[in-house]
Protein backbone atom coordinates (compact mmCIF):
# COMPACT_ATOMS: atom_id res chain seq x y z
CA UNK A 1 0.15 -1.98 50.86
CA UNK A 2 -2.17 -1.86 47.58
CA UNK A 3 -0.66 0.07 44.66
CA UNK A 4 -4.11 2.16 44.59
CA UNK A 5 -3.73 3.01 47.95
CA UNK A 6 -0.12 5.27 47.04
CA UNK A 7 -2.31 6.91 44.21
CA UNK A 8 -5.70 7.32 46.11
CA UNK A 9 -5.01 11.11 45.72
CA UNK A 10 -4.65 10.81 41.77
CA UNK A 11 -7.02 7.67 41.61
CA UNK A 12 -10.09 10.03 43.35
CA UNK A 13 -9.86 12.95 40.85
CA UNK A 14 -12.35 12.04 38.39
CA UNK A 15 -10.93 12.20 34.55
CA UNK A 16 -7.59 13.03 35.73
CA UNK A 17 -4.70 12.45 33.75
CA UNK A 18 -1.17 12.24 34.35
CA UNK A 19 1.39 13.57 32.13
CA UNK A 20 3.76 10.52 32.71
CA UNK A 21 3.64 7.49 34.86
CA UNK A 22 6.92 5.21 35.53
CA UNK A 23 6.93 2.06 36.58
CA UNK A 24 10.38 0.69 37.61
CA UNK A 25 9.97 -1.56 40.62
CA UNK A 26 12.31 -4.44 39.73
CA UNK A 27 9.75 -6.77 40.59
CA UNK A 28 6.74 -7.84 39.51
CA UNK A 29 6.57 -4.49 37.45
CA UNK A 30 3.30 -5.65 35.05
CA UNK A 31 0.75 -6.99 37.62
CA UNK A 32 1.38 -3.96 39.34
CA UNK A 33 1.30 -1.31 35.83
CA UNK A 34 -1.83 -3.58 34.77
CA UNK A 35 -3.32 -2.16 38.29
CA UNK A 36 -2.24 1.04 37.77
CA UNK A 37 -3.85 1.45 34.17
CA UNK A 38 -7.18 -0.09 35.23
CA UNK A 39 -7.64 3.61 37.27
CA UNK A 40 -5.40 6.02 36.16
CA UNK A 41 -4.49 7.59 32.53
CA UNK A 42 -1.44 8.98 31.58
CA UNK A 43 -0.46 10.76 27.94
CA UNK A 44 2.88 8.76 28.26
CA UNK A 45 3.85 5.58 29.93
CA UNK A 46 7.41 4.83 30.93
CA UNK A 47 8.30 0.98 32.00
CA UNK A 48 11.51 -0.80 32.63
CA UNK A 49 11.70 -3.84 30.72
CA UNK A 50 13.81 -6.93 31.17
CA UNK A 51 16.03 -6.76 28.25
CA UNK A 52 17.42 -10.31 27.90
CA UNK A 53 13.82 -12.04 26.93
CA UNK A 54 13.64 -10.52 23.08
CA UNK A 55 10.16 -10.29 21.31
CA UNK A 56 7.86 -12.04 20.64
CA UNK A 57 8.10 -13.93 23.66
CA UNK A 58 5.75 -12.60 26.52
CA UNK A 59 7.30 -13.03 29.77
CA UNK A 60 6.64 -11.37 33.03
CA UNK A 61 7.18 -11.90 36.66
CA UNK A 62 4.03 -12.02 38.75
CA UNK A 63 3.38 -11.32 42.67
CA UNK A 64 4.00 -13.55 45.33
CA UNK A 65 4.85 -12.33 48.56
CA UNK A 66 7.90 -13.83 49.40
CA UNK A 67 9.46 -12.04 45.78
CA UNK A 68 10.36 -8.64 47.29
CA UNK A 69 12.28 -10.09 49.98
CA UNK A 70 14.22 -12.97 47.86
CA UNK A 71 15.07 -9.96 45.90
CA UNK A 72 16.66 -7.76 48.20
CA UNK A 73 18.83 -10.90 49.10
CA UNK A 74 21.33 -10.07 46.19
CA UNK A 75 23.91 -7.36 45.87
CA UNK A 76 22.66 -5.87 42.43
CA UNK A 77 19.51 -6.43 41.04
CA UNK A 78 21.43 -7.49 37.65
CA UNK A 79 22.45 -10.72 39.25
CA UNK A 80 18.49 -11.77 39.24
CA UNK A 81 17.22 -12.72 35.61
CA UNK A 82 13.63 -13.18 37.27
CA UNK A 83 12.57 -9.90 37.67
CA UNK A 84 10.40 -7.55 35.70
CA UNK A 85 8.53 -8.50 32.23
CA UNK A 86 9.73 -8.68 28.90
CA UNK A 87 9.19 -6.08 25.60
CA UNK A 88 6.48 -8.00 23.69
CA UNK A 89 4.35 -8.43 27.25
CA UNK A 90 4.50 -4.62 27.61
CA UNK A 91 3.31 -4.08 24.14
CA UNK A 92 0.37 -6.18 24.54
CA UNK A 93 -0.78 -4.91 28.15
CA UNK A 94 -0.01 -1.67 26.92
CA UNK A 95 -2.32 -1.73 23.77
CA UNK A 96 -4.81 -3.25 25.63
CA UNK A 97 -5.30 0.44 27.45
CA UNK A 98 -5.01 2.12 24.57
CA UNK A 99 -1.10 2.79 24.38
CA UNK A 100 1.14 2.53 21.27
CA UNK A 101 4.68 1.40 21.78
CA UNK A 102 6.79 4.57 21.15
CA UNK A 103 10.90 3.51 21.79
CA UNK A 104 12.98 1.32 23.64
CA UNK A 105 16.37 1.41 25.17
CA UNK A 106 18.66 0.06 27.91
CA UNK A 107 15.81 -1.12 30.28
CA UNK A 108 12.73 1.70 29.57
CA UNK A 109 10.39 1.22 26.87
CA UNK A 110 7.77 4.12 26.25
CA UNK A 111 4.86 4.07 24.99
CA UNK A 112 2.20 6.74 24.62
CA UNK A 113 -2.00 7.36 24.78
CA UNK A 114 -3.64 6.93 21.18
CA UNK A 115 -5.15 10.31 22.19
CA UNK A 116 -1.63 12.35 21.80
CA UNK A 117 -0.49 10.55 19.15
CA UNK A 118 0.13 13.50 16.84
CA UNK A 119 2.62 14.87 19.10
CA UNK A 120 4.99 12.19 17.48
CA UNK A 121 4.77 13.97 14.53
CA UNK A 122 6.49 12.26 12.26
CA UNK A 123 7.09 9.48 13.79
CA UNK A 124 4.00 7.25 13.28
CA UNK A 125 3.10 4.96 16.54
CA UNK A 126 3.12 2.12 17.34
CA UNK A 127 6.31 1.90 16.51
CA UNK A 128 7.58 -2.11 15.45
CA UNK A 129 9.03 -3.59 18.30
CA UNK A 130 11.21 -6.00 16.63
CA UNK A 131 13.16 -3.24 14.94
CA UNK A 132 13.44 -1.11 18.15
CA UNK A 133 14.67 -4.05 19.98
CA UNK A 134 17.21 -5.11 17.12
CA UNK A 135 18.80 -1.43 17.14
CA UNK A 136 18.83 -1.55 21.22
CA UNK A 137 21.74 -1.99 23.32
CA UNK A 138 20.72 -5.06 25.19
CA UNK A 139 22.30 -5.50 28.56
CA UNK A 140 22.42 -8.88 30.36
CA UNK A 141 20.35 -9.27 33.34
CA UNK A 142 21.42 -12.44 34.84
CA UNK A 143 20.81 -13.96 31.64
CA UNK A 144 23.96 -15.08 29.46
CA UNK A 145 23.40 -12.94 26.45
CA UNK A 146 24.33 -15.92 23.83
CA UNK A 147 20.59 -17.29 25.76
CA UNK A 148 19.66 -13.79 24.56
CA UNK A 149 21.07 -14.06 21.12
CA UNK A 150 19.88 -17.59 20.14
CA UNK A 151 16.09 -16.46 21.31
CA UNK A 152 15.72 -13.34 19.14
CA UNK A 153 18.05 -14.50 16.13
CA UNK A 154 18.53 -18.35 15.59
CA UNK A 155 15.30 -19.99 16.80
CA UNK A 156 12.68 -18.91 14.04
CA UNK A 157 9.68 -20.80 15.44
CA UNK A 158 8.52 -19.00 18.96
CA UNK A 159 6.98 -22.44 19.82
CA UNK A 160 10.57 -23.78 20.01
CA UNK A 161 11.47 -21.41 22.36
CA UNK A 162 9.36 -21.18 24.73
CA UNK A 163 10.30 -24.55 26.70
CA UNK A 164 13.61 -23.54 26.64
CA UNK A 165 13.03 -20.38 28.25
CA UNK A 166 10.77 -21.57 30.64
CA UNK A 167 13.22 -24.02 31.76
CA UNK A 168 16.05 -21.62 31.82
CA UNK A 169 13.51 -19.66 34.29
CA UNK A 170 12.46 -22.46 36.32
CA UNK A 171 16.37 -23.94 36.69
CA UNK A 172 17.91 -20.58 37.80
CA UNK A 173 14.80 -20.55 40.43
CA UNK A 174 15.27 -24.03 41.75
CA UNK A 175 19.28 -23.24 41.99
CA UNK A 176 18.73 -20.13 43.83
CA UNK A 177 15.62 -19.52 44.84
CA UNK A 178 13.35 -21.29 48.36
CA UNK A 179 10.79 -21.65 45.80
CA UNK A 180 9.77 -21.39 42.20
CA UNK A 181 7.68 -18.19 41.81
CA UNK A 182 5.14 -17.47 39.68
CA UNK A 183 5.76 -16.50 36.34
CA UNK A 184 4.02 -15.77 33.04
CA UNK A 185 5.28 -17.07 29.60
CA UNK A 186 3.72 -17.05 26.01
CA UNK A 187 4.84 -16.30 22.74
């Protein structure tokens, strides 16, 4: 079923705006906000990030629709390190719709509508997501956090990252997984 089809009622009101809107599928949780954001406002937006892929890297699981399935194959979702998208590809969806990046912790980063920006008073959005990460308590998600550790504090150029990361992505899937799903990875 199409994500617009659960909000139709929301979706048909003309100019409506939600207070808050949470995302937290454990999926494929960007393609389906980026969806979401194309017809609906909200003042604040509430996503679960995956915490082990620090910034600036952009990283996000996309749709296929074998993914939901393969997921519900584990125990606990925190035994599957392919699931959701990371901090820095929230920040740039989210800013692209007119959202400034407002906190992060544990899984949940917030952001909130340019238009209600003043109610932050005194904090001063968008908020640096580098320092909000840093001060975070980052939980593994299927990803050893030393993986974690050397991304966001020993590997200064992003470039040499990224093929690292991709392969740690693409290796877990091959070892696990009937397939290797579709992903998205910059930095």
């Amino acid at each position: 079923q199409n994500v617009l089809t659960l909000v139709s009622d929301v979706v048909a009101t003309p100019q409506a705006w939600l207070d808050v809107l949470k995302v937290d599928i454990d999926s494929y949780d960007c393609p389906v906000l980026e969806v979401l954001l194309g017809a609906v406002q909200a003042r604040i937006v509430i996503v679960e990030a995956n915490p082990s892929i620090p910034p600036p890297y952009q990283w996000a699981m996309l749709h296929h629709s074998e993914l939901w399935e393969f997921f519900n194959s584990f125990e606990s979702p925190e035994e599957v390190p392919i699931r959701g998208c990371s901090l820095a590809y929230e920040v740039d969806l989210l800013h692209r719709f007119g959202y400034d990046f407002v906190a992060f912790g544990g899984h949940d980063a917030i952001f909130t509508h340019r238009s209600v920006r003043s109610a932050w008073l005194p904090l001063r959005p968008p908020m640096d997501e580098f320092d909000c990460y840093n001060e975070a308590f980052i939980a593994a998600n299927g990803i050893p956090i030393a993986k974690t550790r050397r991304w966001f504090f020993e590997l200064a150029d992003p470039q040499e990252a990224l093929p690292e990361i991709w392969e740690f992505f693409a290796d877990w899937m091959q070892e696990h997984a009937p397939r290797l799903f579709p992903f998205a990875l910059r930095g």
